[in-house]
C-alpha atoms as a PDB file:
ATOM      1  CA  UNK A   1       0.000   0.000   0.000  1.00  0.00           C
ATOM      2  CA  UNK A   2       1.160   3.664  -0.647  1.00  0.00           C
ATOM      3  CA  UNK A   3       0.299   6.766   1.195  1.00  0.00           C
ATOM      4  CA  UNK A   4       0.699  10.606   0.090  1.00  0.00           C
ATOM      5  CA  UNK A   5       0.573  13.538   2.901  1.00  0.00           C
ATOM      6  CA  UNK A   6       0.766  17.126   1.546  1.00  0.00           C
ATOM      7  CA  UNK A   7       0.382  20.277   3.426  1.00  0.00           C
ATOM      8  CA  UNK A   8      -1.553  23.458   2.505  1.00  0.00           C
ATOM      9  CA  UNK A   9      -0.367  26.832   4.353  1.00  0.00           C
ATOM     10  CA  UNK A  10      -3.070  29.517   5.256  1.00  0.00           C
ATOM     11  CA  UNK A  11      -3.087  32.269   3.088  1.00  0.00           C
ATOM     12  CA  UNK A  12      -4.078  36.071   3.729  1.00  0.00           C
ATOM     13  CA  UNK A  13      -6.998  37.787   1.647  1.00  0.00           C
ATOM     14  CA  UNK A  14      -4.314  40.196   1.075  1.00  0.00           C
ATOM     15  CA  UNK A  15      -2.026  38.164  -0.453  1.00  0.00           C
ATOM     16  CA  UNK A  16      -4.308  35.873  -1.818  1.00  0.00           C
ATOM     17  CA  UNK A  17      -5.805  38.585  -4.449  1.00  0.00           C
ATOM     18  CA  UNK A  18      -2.545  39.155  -6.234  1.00  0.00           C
ATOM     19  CA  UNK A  19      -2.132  35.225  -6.751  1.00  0.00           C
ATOM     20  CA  UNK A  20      -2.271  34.316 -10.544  1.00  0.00           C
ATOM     21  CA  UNK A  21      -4.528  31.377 -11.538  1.00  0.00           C
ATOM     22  CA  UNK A  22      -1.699  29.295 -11.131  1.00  0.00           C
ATOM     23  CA  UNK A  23      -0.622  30.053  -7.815  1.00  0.00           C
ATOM     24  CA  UNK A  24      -4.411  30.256  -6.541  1.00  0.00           C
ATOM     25  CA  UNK A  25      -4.217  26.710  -8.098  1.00  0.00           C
ATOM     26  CA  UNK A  26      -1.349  25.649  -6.218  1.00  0.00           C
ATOM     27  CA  UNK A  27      -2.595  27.379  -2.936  1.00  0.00           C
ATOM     28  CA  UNK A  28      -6.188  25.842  -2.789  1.00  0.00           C
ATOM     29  CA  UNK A  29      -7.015  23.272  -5.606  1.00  0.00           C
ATOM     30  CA  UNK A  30      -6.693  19.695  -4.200  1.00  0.00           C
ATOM     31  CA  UNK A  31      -5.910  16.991  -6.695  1.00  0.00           C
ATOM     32  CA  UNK A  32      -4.738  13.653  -7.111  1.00  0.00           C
ATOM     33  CA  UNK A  33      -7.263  12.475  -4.186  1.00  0.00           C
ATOM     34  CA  UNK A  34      -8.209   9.521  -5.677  1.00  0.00           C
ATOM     35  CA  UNK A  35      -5.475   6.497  -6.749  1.00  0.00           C
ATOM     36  CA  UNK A  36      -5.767   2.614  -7.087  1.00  0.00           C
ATOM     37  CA  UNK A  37      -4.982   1.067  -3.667  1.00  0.00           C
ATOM     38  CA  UNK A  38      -3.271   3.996  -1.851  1.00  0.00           C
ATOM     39  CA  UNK A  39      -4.434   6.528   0.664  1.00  0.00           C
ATOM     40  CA  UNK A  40      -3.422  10.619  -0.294  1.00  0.00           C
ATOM     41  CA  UNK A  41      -4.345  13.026   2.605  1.00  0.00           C
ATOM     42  CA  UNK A  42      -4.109  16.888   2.583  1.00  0.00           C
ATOM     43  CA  UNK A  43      -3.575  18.590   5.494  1.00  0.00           C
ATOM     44  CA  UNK A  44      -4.832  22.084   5.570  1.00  0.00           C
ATOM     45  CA  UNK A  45      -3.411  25.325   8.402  1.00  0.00           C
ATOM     46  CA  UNK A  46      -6.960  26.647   7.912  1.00  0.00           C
ATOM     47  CA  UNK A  47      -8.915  24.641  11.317  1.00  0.00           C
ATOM     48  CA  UNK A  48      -6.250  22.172  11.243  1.00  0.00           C
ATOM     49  CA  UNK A  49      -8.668  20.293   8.150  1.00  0.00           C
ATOM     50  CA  UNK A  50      -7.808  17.176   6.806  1.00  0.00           C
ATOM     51  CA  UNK A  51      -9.241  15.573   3.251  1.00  0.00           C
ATOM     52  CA  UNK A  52      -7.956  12.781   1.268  1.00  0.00           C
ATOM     53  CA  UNK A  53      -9.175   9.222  -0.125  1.00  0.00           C
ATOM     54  CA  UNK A  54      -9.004   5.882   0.032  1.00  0.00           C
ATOM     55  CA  UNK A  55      -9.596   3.451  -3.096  1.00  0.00           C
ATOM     56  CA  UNK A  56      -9.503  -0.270  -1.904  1.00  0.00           C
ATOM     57  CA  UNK A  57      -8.864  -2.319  -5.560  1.00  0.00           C
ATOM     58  CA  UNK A  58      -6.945  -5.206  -5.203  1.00  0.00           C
ATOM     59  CA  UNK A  59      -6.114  -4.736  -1.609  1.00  0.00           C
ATOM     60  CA  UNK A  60      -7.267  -3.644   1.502  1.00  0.00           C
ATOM     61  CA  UNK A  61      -6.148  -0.450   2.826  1.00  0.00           C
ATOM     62  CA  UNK A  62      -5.235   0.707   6.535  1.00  0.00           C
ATOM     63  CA  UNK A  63      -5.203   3.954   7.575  1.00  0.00           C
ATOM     64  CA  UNK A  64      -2.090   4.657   9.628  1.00  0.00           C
ATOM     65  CA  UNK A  65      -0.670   7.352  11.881  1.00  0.00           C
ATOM     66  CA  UNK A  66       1.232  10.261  10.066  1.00  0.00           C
ATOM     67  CA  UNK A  67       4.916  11.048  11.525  1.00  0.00           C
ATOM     68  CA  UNK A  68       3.539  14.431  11.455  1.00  0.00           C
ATOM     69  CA  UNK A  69       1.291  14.210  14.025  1.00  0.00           C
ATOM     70  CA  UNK A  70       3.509  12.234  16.403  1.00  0.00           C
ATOM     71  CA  UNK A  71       0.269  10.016  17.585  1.00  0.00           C
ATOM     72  CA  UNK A  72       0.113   6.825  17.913  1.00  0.00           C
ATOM     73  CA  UNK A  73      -3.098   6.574  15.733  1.00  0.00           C
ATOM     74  CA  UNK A  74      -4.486   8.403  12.930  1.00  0.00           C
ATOM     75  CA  UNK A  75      -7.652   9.912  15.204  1.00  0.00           C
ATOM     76  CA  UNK A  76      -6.219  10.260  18.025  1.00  0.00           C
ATOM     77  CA  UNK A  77      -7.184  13.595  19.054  1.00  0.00           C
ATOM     78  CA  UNK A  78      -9.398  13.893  15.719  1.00  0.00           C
ATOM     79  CA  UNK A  79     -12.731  13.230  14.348  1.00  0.00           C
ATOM     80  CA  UNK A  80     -13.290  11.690  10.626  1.00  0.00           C
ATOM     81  CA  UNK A  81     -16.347  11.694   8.253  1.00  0.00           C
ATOM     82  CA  UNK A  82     -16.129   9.423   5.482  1.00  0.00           C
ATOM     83  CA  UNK A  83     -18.659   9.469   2.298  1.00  0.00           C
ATOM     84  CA  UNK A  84     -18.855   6.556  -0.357  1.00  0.00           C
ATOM     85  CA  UNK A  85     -18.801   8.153  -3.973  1.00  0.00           C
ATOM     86  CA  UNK A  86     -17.902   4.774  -5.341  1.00  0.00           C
ATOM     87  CA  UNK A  87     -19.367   1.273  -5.128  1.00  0.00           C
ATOM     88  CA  UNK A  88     -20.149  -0.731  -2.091  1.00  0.00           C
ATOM     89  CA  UNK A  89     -17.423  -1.256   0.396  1.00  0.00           C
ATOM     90  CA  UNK A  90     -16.291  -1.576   3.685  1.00  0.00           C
ATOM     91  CA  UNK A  91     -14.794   0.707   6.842  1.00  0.00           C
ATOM     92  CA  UNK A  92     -13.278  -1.529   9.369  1.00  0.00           C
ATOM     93  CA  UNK A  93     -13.380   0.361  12.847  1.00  0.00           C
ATOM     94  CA  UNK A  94     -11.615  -1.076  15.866  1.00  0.00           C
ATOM     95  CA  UNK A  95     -13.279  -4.816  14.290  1.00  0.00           C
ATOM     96  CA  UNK A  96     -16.585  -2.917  13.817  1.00  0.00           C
ATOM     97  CA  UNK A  97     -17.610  -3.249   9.883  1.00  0.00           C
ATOM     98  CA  UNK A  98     -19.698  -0.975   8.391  1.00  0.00           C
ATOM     99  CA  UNK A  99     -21.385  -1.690   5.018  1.00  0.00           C
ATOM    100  CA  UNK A 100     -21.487   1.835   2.491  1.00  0.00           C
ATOM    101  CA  UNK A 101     -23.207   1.674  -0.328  1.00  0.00           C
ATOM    102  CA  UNK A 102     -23.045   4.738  -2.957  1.00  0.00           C
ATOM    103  CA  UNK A 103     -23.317   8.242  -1.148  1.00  0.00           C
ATOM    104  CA  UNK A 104     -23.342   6.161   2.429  1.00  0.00           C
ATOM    105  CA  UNK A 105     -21.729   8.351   5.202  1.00  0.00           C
ATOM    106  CA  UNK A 106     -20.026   7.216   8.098  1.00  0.00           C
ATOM    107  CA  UNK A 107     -18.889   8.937  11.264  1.00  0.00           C
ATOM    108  CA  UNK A 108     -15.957   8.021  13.422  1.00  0.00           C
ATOM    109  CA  UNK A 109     -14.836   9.440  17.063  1.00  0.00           C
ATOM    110  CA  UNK A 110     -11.654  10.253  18.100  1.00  0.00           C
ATOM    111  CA  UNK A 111     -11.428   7.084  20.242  1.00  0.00           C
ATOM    112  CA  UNK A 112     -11.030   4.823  17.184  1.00  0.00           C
ATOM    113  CA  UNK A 113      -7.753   3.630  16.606  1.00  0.00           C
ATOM    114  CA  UNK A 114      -7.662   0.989  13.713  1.00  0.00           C
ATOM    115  CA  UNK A 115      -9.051   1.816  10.515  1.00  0.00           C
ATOM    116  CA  UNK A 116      -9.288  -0.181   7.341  1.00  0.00           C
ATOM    117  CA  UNK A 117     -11.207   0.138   3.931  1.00  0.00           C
ATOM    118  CA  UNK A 118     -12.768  -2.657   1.466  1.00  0.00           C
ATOM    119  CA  UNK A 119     -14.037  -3.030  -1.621  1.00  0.00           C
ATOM    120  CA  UNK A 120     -16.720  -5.485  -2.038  1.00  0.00           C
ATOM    121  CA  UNK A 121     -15.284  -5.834  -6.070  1.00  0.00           C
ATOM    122  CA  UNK A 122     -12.187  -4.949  -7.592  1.00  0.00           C
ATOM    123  CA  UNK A 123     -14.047  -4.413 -10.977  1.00  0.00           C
ATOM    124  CA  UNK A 124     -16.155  -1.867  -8.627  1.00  0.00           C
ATOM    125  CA  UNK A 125     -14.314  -0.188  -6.330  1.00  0.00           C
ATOM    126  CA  UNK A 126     -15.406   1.755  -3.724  1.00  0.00           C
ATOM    127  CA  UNK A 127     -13.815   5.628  -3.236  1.00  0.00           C
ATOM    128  CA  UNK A 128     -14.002   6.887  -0.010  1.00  0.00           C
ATOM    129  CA  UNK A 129     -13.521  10.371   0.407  1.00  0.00           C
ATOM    130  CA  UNK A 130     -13.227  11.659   4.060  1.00  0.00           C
ATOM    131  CA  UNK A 131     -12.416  14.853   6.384  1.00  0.00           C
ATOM    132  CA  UNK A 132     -10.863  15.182   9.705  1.00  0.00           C
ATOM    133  CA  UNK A 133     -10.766  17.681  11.818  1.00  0.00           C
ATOM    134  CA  UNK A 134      -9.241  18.249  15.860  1.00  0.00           C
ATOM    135  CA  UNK A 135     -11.888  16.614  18.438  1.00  0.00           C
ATOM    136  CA  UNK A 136     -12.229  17.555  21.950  1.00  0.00           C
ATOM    137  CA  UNK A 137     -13.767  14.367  23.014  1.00  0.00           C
ATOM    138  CA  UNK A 138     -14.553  10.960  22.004  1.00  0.00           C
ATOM    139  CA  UNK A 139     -18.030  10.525  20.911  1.00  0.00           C
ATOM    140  CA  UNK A 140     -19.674   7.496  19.294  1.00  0.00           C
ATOM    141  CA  UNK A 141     -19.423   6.514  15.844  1.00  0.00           C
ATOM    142  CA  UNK A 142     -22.528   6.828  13.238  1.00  0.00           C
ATOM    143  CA  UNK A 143     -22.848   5.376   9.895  1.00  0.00           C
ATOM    144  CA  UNK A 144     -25.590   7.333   7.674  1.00  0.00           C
ATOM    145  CA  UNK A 145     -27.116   5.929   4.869  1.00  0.00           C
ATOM    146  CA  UNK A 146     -27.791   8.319   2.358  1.00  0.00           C
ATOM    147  CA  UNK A 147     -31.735   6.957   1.852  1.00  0.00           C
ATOM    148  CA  UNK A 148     -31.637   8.749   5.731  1.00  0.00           C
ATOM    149  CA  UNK A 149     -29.631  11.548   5.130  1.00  0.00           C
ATOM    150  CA  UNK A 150     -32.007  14.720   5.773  1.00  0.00           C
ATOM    151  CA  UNK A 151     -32.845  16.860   2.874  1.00  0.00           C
ATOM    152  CA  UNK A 152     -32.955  20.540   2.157  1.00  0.00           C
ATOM    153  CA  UNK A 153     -34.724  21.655  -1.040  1.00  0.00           C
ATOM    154  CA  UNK A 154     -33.081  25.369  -1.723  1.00  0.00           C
ATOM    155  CA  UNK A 155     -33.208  27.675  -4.265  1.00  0.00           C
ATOM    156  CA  UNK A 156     -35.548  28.534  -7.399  1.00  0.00           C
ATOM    157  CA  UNK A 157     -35.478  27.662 -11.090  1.00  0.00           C
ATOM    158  CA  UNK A 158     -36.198  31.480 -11.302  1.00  0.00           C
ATOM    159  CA  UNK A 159     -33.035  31.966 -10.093  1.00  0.00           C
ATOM    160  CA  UNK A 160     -30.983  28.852 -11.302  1.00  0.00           C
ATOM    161  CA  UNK A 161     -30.262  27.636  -7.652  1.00  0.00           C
ATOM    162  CA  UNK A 162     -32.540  24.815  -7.094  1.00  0.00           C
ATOM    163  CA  UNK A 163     -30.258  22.039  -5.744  1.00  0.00           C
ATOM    164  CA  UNK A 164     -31.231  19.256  -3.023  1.00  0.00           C
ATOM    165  CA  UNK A 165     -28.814  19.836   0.191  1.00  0.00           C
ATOM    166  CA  UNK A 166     -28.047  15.650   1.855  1.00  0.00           C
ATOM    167  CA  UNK A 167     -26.775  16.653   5.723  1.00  0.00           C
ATOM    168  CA  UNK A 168     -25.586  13.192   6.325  1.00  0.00           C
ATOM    169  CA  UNK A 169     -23.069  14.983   9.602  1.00  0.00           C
ATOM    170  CA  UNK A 170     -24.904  16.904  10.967  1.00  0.00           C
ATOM    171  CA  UNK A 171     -25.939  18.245  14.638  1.00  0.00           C
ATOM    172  CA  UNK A 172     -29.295  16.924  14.187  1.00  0.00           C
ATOM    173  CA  UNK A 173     -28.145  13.645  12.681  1.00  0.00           C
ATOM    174  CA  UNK A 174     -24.697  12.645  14.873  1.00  0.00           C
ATOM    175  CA  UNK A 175     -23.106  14.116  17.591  1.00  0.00           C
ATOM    176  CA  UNK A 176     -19.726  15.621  16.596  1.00  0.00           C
ATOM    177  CA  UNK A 177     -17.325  17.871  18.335  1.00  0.00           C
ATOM    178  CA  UNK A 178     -17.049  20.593  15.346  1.00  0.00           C
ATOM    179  CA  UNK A 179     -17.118  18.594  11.969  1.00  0.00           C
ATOM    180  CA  UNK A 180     -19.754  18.768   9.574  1.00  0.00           C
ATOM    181  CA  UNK A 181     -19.739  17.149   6.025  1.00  0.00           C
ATOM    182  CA  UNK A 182     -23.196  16.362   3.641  1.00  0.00           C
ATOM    183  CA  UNK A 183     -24.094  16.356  -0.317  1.00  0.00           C
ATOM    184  CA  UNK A 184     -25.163  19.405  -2.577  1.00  0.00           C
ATOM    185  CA  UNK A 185     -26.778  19.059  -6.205  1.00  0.00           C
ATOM    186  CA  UNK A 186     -27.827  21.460  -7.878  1.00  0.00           C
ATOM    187  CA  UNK A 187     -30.971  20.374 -10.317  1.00  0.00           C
ATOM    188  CA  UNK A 188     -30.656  20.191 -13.923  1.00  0.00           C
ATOM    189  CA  UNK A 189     -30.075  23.085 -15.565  1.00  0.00           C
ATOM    190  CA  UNK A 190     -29.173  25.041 -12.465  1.00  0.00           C
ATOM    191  CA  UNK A 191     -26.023  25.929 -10.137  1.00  0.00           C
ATOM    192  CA  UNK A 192     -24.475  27.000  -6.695  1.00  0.00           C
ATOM    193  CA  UNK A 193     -24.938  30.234  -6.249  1.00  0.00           C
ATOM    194  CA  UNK A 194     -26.139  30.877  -2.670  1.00  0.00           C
ATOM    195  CA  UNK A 195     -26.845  34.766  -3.475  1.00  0.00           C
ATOM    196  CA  UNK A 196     -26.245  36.735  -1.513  1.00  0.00           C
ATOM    197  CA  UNK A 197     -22.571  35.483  -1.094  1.00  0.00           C
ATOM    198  CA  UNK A 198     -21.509  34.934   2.164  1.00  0.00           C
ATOM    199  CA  UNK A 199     -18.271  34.093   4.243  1.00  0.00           C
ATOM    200  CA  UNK A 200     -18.112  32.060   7.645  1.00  0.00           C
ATOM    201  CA  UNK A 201     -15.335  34.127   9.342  1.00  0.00           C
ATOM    202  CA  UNK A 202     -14.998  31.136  12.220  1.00  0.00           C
ATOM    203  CA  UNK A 203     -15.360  28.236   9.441  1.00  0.00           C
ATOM    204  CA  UNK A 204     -13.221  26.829   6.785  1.00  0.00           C
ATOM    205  CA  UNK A 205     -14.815  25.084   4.680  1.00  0.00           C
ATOM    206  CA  UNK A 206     -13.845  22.122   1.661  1.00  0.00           C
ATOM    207  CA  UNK A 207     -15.504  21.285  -1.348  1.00  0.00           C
ATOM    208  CA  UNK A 208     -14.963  18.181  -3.146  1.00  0.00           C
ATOM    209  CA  UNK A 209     -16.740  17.902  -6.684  1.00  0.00           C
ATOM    210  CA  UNK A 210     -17.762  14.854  -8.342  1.00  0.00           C
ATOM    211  CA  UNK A 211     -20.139  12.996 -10.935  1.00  0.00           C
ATOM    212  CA  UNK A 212     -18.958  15.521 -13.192  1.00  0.00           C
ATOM    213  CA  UNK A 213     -18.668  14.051 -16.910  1.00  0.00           C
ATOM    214  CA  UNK A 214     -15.388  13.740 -18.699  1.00  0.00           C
ATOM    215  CA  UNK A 215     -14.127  16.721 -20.706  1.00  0.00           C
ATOM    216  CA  UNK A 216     -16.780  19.303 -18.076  1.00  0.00           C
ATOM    217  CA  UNK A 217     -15.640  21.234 -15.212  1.00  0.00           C
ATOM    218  CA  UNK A 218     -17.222  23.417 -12.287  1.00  0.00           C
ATOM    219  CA  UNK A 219     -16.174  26.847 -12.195  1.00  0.00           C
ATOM    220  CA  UNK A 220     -15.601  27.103  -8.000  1.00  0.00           C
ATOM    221  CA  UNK A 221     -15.861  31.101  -7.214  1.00  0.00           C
ATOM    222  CA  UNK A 222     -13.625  32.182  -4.260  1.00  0.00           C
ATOM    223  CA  UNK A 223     -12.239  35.585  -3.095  1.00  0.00           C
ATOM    224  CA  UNK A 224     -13.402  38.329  -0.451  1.00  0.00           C
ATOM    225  CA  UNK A 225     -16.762  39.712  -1.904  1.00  0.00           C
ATOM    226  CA  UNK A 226     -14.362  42.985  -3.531  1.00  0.00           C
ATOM    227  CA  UNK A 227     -11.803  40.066  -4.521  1.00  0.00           C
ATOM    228  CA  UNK A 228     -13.678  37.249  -6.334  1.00  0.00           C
ATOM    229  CA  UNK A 229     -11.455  34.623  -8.434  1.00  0.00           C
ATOM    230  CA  UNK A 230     -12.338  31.389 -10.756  1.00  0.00           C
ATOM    231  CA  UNK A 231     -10.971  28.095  -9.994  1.00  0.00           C
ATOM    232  CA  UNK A 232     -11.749  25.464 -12.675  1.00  0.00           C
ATOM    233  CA  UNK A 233     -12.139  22.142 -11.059  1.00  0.00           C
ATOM    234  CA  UNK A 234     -12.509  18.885 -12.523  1.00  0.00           C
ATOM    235  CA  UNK A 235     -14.321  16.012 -11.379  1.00  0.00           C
ATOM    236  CA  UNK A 236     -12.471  14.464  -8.223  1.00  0.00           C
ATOM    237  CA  UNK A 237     -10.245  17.631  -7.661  1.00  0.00           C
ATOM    238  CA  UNK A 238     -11.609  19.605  -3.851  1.00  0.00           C
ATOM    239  CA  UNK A 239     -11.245  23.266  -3.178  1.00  0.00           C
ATOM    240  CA  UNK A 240      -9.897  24.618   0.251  1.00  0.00           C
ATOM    241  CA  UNK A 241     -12.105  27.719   1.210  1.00  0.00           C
ATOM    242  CA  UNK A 242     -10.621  29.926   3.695  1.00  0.00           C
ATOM    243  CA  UNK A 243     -13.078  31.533   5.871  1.00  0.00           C
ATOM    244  CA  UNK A 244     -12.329  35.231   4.372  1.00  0.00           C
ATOM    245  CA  UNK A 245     -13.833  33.441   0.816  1.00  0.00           C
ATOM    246  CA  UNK A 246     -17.003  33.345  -0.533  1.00  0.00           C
ATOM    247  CA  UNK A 247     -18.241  30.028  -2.108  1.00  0.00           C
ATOM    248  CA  UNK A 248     -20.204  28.851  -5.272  1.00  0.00           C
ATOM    249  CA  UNK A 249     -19.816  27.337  -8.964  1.00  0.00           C
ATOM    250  CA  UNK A 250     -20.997  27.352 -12.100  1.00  0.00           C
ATOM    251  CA  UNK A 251     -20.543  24.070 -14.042  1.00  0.00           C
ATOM    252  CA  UNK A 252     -20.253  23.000 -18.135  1.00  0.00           C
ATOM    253  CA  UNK A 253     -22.809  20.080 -17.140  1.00  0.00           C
ATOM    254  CA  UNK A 254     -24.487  18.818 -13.936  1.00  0.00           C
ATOM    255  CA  UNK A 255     -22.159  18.036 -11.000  1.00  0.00           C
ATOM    256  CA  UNK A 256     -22.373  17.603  -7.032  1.00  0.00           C
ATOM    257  CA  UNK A 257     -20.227  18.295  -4.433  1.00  0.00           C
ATOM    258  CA  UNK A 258     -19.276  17.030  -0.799  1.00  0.00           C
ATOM    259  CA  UNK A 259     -18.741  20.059   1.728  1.00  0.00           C
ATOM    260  CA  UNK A 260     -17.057  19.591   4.743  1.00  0.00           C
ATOM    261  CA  UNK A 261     -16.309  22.335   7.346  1.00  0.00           C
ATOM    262  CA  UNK A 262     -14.664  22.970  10.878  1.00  0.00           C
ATOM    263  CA  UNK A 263     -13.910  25.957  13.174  1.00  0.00           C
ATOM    264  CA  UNK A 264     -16.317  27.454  15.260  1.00  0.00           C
ATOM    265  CA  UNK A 265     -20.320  28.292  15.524  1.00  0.00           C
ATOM    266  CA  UNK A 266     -20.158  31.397  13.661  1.00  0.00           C
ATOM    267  CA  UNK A 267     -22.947  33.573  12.023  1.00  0.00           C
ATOM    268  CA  UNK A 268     -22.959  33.753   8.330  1.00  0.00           C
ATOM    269  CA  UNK A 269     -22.048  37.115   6.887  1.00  0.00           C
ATOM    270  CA  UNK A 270     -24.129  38.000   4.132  1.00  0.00           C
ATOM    271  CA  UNK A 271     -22.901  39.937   0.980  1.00  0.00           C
ATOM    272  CA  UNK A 272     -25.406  41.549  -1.045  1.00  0.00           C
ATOM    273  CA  UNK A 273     -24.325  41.357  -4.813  1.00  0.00           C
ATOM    274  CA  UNK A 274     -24.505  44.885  -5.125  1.00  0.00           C
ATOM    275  CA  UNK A 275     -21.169  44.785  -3.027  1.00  0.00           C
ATOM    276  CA  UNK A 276     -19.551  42.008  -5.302  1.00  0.00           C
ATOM    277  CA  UNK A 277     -16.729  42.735  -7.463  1.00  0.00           C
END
């Protein structure tokens, strides 16, 4: 089995507005997540976030402790949401399986210490994609199918927003200490756009797009309302958000995405689009 860590350095609005497209693509695109029978991580400044993904083929894969973070195990100290984009597979917990199927969530607790991923087929292997984040405690672990995922229906054909929101982690759903992850897409024909724009100044936030069709892309939008920039993504490729940034997309063809977030409660701060740039 083979592993990748990289690490992603907070960045300040200041700074981050005189990037060129490839330095803003260096800074906050996230590639490379997915690879036949290894594990690639990113660790992020912003909250201390971790994403990555796991793609059990012909072997099974265990998720080990990063030199790094001079733990003895990879949660210690940490909380993980994992969601199934692939085919049916497996999370081994501390000899606790759980079954995901296709868009099947699972949360684990900080007390967790072995961690393993299947594939039920080689020919149909499963791609986990997860997040991580610091935990204060150790609270129980959760799987969530994604038949019991809640739903929020947002937005208006009127205004080319109507999407279907999946909160599979959740407050209402599992206990967590700060980690949050769920499923946005956007109906046919429309996009993210959230307007009016908003930043969480006490979140970070990561979006991970996917079931977008060869050759398309989503345009991500990021930037300080007065500072907005375009980040083409393709499909399997995640955007960090920085909690100074904005957030939505455009796309060449249908798409969804998996956002994940950590930091504190904070209230959203609204931009009206008059004060867009």
């Amino acid at each position: 089995m083979k592993s990748t860590f990289k690490i992603r350095y907070a960045t300040h609005p200041d700074d981050a507005k005189t990037y060129d497209t490839q330095r803003l693509r260096k800074d906050f695109l996230v590639n490379d997540i997915f690879t036949e029978d290894e594990v690639n991580l990113t660790y992020s400044h912003y909250d201390r976030f971790i994403m990555g993904g796991a793609m059990p083929v012909h072997e099974k894969l265990q998720l080990e402790s990063i030199p790094f973070f001079a733990t003895k195990y990879f949660l210690q100290k940490k909380e993980m949401g994992i969601i199934n984009i692939g085919q049916k597979g497996k999370v081994i917990a501390d000899g606790q399986t759980y079954e995901l199927e296709h868009k099947d969530a699972l949360y684990l607790g900080s007390d967790v210490k072995d961690i393993s991923f299947e594939s039920e087929e080689a020919s149909k292997p499963s791609k986990f994609y997860l997040n991580a984040c610091i935990a204060h405690k150790a609270l129980p672990s959760k799987l969530i199918s994604f038949a019991d995922a809640p739903i929020l229906e947002l937005g208006t054909t009127e205004e080319s927003n109507k999407r279907k929101l999946y909160q599979h982690i959740v407050p209402h759903t599992v206990e967590t200490c700060q980690l949050m992850m769920g499923i946005t897409s956007p109906e046919l024909g429309n996009a993210w756009n959230t307007m009016p724009a908003h930043v969480h100044e006490l979140r970070m936030e990561a979006y991970f797009y996917f079931d977008v069709p060869e050759g398309k892309a989503a345009a991500h939008i990021m930037g300080q309302p007065q500072e907005t920039r375009i980040l083409w993504v393709a499909n399997e490729q995640a955007v960090i958000s920085p909690p100074w940034s904005i957030h939505c997309a455009a796309g060449t063809s249908p798409y969804s995405f998996i956002w994940g977030m950590a930091g504190d409660d904070d209230p959203i701060v609204p931009y009206p689009i008059s004060e867009l740039q």
